[in-house]
C-alpha atoms as a PDB file:
ATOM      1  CA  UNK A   1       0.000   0.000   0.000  1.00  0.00           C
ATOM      2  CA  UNK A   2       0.859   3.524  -0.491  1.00  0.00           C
ATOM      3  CA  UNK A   3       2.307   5.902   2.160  1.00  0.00           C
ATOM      4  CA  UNK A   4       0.073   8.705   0.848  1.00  0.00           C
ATOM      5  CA  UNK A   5      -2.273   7.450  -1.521  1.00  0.00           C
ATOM      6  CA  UNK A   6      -3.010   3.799  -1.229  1.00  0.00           C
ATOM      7  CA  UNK A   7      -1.746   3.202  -4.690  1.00  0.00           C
ATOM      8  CA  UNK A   8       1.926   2.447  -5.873  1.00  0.00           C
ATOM      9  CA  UNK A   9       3.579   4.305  -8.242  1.00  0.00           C
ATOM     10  CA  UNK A  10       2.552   4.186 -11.981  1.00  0.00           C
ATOM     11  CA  UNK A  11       4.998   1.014 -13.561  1.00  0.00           C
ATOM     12  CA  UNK A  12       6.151   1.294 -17.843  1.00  0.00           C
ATOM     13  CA  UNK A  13       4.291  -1.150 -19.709  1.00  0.00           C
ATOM     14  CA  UNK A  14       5.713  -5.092 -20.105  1.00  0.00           C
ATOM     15  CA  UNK A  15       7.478  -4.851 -16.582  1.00  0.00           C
ATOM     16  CA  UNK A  16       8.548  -8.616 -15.818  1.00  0.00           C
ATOM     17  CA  UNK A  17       9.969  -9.658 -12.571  1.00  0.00           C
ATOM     18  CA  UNK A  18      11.860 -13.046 -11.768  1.00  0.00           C
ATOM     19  CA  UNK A  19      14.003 -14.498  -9.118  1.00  0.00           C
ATOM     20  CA  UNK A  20      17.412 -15.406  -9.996  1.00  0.00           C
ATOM     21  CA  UNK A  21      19.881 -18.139  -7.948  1.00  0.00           C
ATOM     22  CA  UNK A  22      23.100 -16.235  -7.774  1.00  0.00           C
ATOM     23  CA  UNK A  23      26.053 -16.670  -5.709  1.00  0.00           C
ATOM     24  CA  UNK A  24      23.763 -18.858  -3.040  1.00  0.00           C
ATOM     25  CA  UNK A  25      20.885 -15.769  -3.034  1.00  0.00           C
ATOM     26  CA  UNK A  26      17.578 -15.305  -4.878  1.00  0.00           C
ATOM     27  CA  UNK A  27      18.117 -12.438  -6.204  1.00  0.00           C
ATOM     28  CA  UNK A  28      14.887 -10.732  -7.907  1.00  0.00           C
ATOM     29  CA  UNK A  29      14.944  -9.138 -11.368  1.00  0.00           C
ATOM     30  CA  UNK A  30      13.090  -6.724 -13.494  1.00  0.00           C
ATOM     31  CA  UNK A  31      13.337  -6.257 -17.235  1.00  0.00           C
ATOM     32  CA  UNK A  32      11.319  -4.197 -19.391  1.00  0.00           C
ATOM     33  CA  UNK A  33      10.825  -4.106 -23.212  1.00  0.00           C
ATOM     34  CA  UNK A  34      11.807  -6.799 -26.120  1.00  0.00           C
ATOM     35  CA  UNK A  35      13.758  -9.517 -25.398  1.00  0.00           C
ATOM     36  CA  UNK A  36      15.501  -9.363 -28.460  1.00  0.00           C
ATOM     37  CA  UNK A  37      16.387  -5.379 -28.148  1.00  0.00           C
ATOM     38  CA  UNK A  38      20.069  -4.132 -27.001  1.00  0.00           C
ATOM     39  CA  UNK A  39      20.033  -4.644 -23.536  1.00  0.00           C
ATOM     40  CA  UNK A  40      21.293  -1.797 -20.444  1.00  0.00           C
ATOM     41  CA  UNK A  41      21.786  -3.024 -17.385  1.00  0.00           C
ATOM     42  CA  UNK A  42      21.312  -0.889 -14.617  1.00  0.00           C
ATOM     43  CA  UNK A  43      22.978  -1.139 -10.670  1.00  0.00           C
ATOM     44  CA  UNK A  44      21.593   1.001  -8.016  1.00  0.00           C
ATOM     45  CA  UNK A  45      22.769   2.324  -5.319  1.00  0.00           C
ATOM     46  CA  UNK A  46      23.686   1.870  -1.473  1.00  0.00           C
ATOM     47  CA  UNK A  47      20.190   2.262  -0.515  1.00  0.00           C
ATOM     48  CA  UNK A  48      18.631   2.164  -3.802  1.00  0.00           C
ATOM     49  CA  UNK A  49      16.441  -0.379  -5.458  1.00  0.00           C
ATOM     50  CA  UNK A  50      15.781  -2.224  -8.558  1.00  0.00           C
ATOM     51  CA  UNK A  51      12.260   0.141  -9.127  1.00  0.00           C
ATOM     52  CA  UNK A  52      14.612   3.323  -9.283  1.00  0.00           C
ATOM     53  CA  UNK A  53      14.860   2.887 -12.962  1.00  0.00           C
ATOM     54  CA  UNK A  54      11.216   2.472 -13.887  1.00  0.00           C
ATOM     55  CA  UNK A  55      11.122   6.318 -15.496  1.00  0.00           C
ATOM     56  CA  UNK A  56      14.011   5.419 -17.304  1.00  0.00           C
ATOM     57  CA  UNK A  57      12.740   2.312 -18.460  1.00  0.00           C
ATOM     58  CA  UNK A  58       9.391   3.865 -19.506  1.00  0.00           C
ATOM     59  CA  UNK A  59      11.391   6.319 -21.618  1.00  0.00           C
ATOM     60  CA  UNK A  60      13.716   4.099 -23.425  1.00  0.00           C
ATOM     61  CA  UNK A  61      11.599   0.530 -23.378  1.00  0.00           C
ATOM     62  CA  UNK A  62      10.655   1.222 -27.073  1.00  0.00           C
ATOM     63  CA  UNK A  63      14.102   1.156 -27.944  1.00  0.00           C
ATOM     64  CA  UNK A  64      15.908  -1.434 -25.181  1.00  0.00           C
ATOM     65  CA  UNK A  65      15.725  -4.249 -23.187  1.00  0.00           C
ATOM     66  CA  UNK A  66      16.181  -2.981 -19.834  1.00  0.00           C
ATOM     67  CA  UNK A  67      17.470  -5.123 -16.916  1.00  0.00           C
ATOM     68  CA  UNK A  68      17.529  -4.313 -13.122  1.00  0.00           C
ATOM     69  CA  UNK A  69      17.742  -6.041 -10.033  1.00  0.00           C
ATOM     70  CA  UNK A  70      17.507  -5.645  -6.365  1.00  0.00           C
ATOM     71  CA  UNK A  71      21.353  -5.986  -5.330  1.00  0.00           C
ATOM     72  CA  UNK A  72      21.670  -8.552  -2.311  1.00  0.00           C
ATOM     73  CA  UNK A  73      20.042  -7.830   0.801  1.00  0.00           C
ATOM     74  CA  UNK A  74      17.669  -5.085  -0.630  1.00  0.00           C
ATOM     75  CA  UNK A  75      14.172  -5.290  -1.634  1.00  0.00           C
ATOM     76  CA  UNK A  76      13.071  -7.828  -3.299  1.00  0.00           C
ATOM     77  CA  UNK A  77      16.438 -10.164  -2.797  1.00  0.00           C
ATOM     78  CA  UNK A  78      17.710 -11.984   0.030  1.00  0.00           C
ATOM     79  CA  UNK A  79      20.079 -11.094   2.513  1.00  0.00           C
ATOM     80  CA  UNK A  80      23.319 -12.313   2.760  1.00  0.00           C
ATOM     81  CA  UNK A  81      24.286 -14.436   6.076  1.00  0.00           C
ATOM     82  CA  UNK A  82      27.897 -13.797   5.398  1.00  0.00           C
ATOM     83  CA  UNK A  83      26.982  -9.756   5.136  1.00  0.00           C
ATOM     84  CA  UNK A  84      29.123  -9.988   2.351  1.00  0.00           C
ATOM     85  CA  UNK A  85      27.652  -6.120   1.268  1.00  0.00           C
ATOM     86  CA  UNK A  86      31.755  -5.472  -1.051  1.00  0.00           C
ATOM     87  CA  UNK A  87      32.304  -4.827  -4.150  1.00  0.00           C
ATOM     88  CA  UNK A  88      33.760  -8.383  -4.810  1.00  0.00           C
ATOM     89  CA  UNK A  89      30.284  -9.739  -3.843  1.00  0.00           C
ATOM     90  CA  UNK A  90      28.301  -7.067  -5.946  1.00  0.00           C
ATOM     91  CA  UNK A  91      30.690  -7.822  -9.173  1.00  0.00           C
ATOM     92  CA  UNK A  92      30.343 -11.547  -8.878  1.00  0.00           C
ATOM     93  CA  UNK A  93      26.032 -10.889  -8.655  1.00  0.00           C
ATOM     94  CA  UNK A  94      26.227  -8.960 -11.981  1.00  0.00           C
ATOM     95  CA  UNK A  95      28.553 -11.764 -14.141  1.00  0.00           C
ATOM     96  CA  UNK A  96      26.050 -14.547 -12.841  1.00  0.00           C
ATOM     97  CA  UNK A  97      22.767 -12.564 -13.560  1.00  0.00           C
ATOM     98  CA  UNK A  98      24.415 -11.470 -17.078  1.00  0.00           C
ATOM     99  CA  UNK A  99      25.380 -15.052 -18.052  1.00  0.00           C
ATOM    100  CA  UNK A 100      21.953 -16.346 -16.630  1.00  0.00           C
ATOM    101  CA  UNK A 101      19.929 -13.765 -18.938  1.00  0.00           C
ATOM    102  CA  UNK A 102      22.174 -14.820 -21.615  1.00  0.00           C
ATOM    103  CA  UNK A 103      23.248 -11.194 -22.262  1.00  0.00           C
ATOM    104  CA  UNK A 104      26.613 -11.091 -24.088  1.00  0.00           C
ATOM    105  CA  UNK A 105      27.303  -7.255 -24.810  1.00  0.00           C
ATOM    106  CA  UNK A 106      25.005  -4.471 -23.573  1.00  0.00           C
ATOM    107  CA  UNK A 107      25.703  -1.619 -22.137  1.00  0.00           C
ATOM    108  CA  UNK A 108      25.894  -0.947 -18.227  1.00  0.00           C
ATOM    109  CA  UNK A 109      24.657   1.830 -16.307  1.00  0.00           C
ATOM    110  CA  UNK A 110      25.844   2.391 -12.295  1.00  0.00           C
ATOM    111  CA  UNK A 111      24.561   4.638  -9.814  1.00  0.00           C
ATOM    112  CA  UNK A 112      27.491   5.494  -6.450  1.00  0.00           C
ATOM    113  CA  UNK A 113      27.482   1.872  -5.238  1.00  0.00           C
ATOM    114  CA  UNK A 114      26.437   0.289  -8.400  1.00  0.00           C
ATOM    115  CA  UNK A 115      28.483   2.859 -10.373  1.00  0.00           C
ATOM    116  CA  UNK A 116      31.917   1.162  -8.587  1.00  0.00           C
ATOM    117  CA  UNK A 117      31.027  -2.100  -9.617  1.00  0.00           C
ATOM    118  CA  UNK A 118      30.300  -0.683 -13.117  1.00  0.00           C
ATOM    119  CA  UNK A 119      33.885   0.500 -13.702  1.00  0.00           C
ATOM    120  CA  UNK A 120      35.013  -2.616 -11.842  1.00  0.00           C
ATOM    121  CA  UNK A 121      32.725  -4.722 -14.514  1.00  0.00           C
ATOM    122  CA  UNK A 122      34.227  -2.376 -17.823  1.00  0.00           C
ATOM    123  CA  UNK A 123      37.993  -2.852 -16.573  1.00  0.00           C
ATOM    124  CA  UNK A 124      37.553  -6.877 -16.219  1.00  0.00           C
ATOM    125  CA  UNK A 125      34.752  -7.863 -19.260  1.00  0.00           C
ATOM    126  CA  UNK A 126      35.620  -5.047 -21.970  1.00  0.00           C
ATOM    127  CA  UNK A 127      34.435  -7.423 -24.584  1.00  0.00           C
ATOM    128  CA  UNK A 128      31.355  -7.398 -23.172  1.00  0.00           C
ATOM    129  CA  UNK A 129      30.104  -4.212 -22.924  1.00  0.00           C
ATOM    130  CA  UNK A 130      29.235  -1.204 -25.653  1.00  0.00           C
ATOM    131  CA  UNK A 131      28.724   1.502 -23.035  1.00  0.00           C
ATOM    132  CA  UNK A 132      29.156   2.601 -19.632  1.00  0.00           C
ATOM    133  CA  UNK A 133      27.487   4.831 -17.989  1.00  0.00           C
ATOM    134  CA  UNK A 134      28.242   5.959 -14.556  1.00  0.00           C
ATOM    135  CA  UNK A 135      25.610   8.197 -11.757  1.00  0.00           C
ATOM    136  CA  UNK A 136      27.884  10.558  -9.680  1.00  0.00           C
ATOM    137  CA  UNK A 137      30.973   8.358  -8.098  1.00  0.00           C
ATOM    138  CA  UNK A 138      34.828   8.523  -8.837  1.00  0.00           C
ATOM    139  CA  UNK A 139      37.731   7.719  -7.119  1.00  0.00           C
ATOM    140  CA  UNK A 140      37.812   8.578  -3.875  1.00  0.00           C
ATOM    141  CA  UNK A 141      33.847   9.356  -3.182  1.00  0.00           C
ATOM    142  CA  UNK A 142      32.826   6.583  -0.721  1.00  0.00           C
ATOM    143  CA  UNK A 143      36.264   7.484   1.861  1.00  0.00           C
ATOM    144  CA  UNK A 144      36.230  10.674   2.343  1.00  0.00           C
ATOM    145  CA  UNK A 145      34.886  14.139   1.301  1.00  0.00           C
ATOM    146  CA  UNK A 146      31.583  15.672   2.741  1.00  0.00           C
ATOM    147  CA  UNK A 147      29.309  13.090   0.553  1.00  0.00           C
ATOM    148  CA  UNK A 148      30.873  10.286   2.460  1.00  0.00           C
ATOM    149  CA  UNK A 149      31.075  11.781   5.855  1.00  0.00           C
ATOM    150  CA  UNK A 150      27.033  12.953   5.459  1.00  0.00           C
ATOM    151  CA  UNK A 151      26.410   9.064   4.472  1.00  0.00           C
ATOM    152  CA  UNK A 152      28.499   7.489   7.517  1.00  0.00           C
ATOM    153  CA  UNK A 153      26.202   9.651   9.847  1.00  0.00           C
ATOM    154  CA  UNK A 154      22.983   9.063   7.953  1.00  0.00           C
ATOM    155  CA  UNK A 155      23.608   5.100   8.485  1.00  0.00           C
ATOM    156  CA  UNK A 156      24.826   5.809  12.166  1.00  0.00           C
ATOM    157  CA  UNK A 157      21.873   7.868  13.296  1.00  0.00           C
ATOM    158  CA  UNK A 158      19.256   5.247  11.063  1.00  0.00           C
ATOM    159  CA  UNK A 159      16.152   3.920  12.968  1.00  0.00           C
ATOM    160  CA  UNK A 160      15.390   0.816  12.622  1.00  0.00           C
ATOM    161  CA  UNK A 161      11.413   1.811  12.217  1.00  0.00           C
ATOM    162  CA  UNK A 162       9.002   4.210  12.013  1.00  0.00           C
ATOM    163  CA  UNK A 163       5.472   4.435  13.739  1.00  0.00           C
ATOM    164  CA  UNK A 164       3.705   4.918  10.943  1.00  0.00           C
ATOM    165  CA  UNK A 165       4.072   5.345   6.806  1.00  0.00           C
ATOM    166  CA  UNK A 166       4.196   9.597   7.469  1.00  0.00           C
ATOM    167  CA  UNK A 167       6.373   9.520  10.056  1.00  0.00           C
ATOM    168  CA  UNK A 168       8.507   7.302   7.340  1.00  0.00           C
ATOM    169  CA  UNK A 169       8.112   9.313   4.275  1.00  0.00           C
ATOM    170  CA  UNK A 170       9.016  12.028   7.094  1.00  0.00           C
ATOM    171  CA  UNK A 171      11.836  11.293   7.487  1.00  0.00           C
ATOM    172  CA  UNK A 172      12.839  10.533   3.959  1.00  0.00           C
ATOM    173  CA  UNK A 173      11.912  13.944   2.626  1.00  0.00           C
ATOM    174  CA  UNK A 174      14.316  15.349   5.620  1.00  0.00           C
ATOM    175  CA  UNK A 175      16.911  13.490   3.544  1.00  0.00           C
ATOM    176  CA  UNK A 176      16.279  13.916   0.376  1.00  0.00           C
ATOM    177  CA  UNK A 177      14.029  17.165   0.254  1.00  0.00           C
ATOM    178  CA  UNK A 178      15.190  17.499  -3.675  1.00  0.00           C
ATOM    179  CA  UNK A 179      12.489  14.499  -3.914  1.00  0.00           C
ATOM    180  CA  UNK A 180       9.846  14.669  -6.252  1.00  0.00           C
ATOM    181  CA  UNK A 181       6.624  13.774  -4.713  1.00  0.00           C
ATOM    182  CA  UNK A 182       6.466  10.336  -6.633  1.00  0.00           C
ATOM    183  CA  UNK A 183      10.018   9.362  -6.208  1.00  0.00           C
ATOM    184  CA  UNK A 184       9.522  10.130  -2.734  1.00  0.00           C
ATOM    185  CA  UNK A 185       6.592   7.533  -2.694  1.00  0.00           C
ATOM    186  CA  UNK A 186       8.426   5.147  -4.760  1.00  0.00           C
ATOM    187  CA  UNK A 187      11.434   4.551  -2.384  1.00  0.00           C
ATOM    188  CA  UNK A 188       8.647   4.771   0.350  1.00  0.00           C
ATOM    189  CA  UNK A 189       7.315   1.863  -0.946  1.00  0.00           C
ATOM    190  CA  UNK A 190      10.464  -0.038  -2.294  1.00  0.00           C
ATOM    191  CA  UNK A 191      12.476   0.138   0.717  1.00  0.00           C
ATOM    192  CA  UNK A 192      10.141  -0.187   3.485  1.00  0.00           C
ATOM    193  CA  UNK A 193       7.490  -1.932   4.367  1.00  0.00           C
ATOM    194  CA  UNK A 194       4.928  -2.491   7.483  1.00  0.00           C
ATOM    195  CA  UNK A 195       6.282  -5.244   9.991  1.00  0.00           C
ATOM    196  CA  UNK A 196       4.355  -7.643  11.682  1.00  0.00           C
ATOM    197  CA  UNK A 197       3.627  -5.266  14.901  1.00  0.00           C
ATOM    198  CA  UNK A 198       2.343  -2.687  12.534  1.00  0.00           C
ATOM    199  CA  UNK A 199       5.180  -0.199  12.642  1.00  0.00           C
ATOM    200  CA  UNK A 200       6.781   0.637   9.091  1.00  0.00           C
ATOM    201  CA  UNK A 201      10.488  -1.322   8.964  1.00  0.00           C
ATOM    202  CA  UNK A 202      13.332  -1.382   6.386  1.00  0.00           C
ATOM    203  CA  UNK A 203      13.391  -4.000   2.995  1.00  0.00           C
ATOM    204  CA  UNK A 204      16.710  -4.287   3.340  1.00  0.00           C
ATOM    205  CA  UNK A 205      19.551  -5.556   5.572  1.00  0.00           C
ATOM    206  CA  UNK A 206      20.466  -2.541   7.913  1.00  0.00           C
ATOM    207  CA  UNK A 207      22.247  -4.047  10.387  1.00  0.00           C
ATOM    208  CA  UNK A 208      24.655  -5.865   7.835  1.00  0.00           C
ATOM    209  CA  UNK A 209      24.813  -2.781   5.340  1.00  0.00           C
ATOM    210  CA  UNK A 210      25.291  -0.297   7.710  1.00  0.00           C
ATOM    211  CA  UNK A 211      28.391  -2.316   9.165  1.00  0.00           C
ATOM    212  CA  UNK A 212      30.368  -2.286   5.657  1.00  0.00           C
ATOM    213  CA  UNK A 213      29.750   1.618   5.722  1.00  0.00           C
ATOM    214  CA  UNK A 214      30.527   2.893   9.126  1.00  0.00           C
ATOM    215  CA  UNK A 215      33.537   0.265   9.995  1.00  0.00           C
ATOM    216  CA  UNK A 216      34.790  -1.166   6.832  1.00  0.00           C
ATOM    217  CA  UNK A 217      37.229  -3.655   5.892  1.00  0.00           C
ATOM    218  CA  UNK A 218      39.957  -1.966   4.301  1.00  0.00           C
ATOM    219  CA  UNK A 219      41.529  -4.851   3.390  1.00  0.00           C
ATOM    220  CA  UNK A 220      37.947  -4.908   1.093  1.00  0.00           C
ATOM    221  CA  UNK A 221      38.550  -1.451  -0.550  1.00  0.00           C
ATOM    222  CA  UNK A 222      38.923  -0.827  -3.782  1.00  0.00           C
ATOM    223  CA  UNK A 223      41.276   2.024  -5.285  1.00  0.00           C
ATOM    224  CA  UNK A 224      39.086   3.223  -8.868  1.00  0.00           C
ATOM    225  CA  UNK A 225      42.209   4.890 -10.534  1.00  0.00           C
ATOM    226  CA  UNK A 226      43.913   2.123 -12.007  1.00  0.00           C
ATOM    227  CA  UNK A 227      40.672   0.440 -12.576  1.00  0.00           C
ATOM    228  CA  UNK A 228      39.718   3.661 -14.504  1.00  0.00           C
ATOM    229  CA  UNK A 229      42.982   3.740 -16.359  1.00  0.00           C
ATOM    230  CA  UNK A 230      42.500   0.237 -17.653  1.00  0.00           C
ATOM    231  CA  UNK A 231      38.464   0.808 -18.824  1.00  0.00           C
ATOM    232  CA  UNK A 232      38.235   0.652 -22.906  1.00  0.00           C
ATOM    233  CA  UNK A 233      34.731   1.581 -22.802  1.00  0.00           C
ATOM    234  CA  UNK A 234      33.088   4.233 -24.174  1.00  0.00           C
ATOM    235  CA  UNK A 235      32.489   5.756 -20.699  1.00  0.00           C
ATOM    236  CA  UNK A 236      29.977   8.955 -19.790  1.00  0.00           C
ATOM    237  CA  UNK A 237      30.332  10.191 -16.192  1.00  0.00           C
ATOM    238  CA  UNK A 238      27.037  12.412 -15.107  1.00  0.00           C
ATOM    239  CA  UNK A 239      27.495  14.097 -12.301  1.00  0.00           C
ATOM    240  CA  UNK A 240      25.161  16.190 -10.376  1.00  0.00           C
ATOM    241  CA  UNK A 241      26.522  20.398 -10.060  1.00  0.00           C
ATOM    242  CA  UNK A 242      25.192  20.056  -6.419  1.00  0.00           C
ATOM    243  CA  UNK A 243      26.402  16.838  -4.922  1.00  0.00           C
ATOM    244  CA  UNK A 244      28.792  16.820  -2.239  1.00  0.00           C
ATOM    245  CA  UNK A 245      29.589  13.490  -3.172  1.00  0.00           C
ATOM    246  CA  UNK A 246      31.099  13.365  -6.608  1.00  0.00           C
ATOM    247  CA  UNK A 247      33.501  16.705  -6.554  1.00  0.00           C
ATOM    248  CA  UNK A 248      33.736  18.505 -10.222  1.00  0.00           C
ATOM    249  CA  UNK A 249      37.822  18.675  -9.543  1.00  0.00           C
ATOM    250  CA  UNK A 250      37.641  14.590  -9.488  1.00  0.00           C
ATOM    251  CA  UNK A 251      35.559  14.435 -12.481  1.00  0.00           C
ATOM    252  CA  UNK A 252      37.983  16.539 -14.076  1.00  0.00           C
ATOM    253  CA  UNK A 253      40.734  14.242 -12.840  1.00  0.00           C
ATOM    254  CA  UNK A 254      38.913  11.097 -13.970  1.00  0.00           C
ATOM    255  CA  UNK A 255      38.736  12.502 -17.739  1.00  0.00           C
ATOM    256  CA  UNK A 256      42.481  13.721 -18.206  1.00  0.00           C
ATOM    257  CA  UNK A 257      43.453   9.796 -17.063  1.00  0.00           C
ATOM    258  CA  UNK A 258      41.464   8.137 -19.307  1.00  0.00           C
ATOM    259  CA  UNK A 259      40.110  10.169 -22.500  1.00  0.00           C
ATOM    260  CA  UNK A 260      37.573   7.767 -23.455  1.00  0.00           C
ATOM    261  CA  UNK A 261      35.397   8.924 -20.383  1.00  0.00           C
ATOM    262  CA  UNK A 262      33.754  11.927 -20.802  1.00  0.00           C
ATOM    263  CA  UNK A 263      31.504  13.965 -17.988  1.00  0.00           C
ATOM    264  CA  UNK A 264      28.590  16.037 -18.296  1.00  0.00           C
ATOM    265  CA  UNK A 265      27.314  18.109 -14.775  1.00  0.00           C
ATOM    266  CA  UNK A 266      23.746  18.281 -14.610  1.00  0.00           C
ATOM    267  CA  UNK A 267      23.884  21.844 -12.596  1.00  0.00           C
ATOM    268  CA  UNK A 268      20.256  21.737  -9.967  1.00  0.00           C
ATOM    269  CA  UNK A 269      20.879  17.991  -9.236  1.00  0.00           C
ATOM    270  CA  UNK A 270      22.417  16.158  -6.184  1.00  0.00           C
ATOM    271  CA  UNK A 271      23.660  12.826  -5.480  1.00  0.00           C
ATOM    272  CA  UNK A 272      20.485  11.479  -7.305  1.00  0.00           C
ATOM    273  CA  UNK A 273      20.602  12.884 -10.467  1.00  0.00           C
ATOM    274  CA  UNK A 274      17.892  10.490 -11.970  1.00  0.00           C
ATOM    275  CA  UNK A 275      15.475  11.589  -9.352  1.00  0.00           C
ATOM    276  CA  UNK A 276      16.727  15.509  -9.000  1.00  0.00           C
ATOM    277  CA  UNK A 277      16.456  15.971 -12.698  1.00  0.00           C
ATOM    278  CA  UNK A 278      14.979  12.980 -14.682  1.00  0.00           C
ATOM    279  CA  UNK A 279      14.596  14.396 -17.547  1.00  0.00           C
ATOM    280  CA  UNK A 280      18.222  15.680 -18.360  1.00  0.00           C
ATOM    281  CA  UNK A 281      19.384  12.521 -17.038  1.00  0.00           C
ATOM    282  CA  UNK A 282      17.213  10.722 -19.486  1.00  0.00           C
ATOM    283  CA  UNK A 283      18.650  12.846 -22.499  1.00  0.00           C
ATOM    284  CA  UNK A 284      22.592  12.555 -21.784  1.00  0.00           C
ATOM    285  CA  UNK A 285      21.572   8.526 -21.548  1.00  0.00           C
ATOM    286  CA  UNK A 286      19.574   8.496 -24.597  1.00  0.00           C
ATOM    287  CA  UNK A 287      22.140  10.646 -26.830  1.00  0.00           C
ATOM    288  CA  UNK A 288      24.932   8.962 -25.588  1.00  0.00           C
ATOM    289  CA  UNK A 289      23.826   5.740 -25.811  1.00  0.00           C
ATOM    290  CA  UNK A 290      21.757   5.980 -29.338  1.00  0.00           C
ATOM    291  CA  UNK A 291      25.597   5.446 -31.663  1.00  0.00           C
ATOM    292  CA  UNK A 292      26.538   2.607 -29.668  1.00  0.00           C
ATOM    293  CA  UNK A 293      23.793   0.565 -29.147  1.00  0.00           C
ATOM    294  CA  UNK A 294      22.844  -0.402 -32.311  1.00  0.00           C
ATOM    295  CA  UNK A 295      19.178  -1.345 -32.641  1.00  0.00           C
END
């Protein structure tokens, strides 16, 4: 049910969900439009979900096969007993559900979290993949800088529920007050849910997630710069002008290492560029993408 209206979110037409084994998890998967089209595959973020690309997908279904999933221990997926919530985990996910879909070059599309495993993906399976597109991350964005420091204490000060679905969507729109009113409702309903007592509780694994972001394993980082240097991928960085998480002076940085990764700022969006400003996000996808998928 709704937070606010007592009906979800409107969904693009020929949305088709399945669960996949991978890695020892069910892991559940959406795809929209032809089976036989080009396919994108898109990664969310930390606390993102699989339904974060439905505009997208509504916009380009015509044209591609879209695939998204809920990454382990979010959503619709299960949680991992091992709380193994790396990158090394999160890379392995995306070469099973690939090779399980029977997808052998697409392009791949990564937002923060699910941007790192994107470059991780380009550097290792360049044969694979036609494009890469990556949602405000570069080297250095998860350790340190303000973006990272507001995300530690976001995860330190999380409750672990809410008493009811406004004081919820509450507290989301004290996060993320650049929220449209729908994409607000949307990750209302796609990362909570109401608990067995009646109060509202998380669809994913806090406890276990929040862990491998306050008190990581070093020994589990990864350093992007050489795995940016080695990426042979046509590459498009968007960035938003306002996020304190992916600095312009990095961006810059990125580019002059590698010139086949180019960056666009999209100037009145944050962290969340596909929600802050959907529709420029949808054009520098669409344009960039158009030459090198081919239909």
């Amino acid at each position: 049910m709704s937070a606010k209206t007592g009906t979800g979110p409107a969904e693009p037409p020929q949305e088709r969900t399945q669960h996949l084994q991978v890695n020892g998890l069910r892991l559940l998967c959406r795809e929209w439009g032809r089976a036989e089209a080009p396919a994108l595959v898109l990664l969310h973020g930390l606390r993102g979900f699989s339904g974060t690309w439905r505009a997208l997908a509504a916009a380009l279904c015509d044209r591609y096969r879209l695939i998204a999933y809920d990454q382990r221990g979010r959503g619709g997926s299960d949680w991992d007993p091992q709380r193994n919530y790396y990158t090394d985990a999160y890379l392995s996910d995306l070469e099973s559900v690939v090779d399980q879909l029977e997808v052998q070059q697409f392009a791949l599309l990564g937002h923060s979290m699910g941007g790192t495993t994107s470059y991780v993906y380009a550097a290792h399976h360049p044969e694979r993949l036609a494009a890469l597109v990556i949602e405000d991350i570069a080297p250095g964005s998860s350790a340190s800088g303000p973006g990272a420091q507001r995300i530690v204490r976001e995860m330190q000060t999380l409750p672990s529920s809410f008493a009811s679905w406004a004081e919820a969507g509450a507290y989301w729109e004290g996060l993320r007050p650049s929220l449209s009113a729908a994409a607000l409702e949307q990750r209302l309903l796609e990362s909570m849910r109401e608990g067995s007592t009646g109060r509202i509780v998380w669809r994913y694994d806090t406890e276990g997630i929040r862990a491998t972001r306050i008190a990581p394993d070093p020994s589990r980082a990864v350093d992007l710069w050489p795995v940016i240097e080695r990426i042979k991928t046509p590459t498009l960085l968007i960035h938003g002008g306002a996020s304190d998480f992916c600095p312009a002076s990095t961006v810059a940085a990125v580019c002059s290492r590698n010139p086949i990764i180019r960056a666009v700022s999209v100037a009145a969006a944050g962290h969340y560029v596909h929600d802050d400003a959907p529709g420029e996000f949808l054009a520098h996808v669409a344009d960039f993408l158009t030459p090198l998928l081919r239909h």
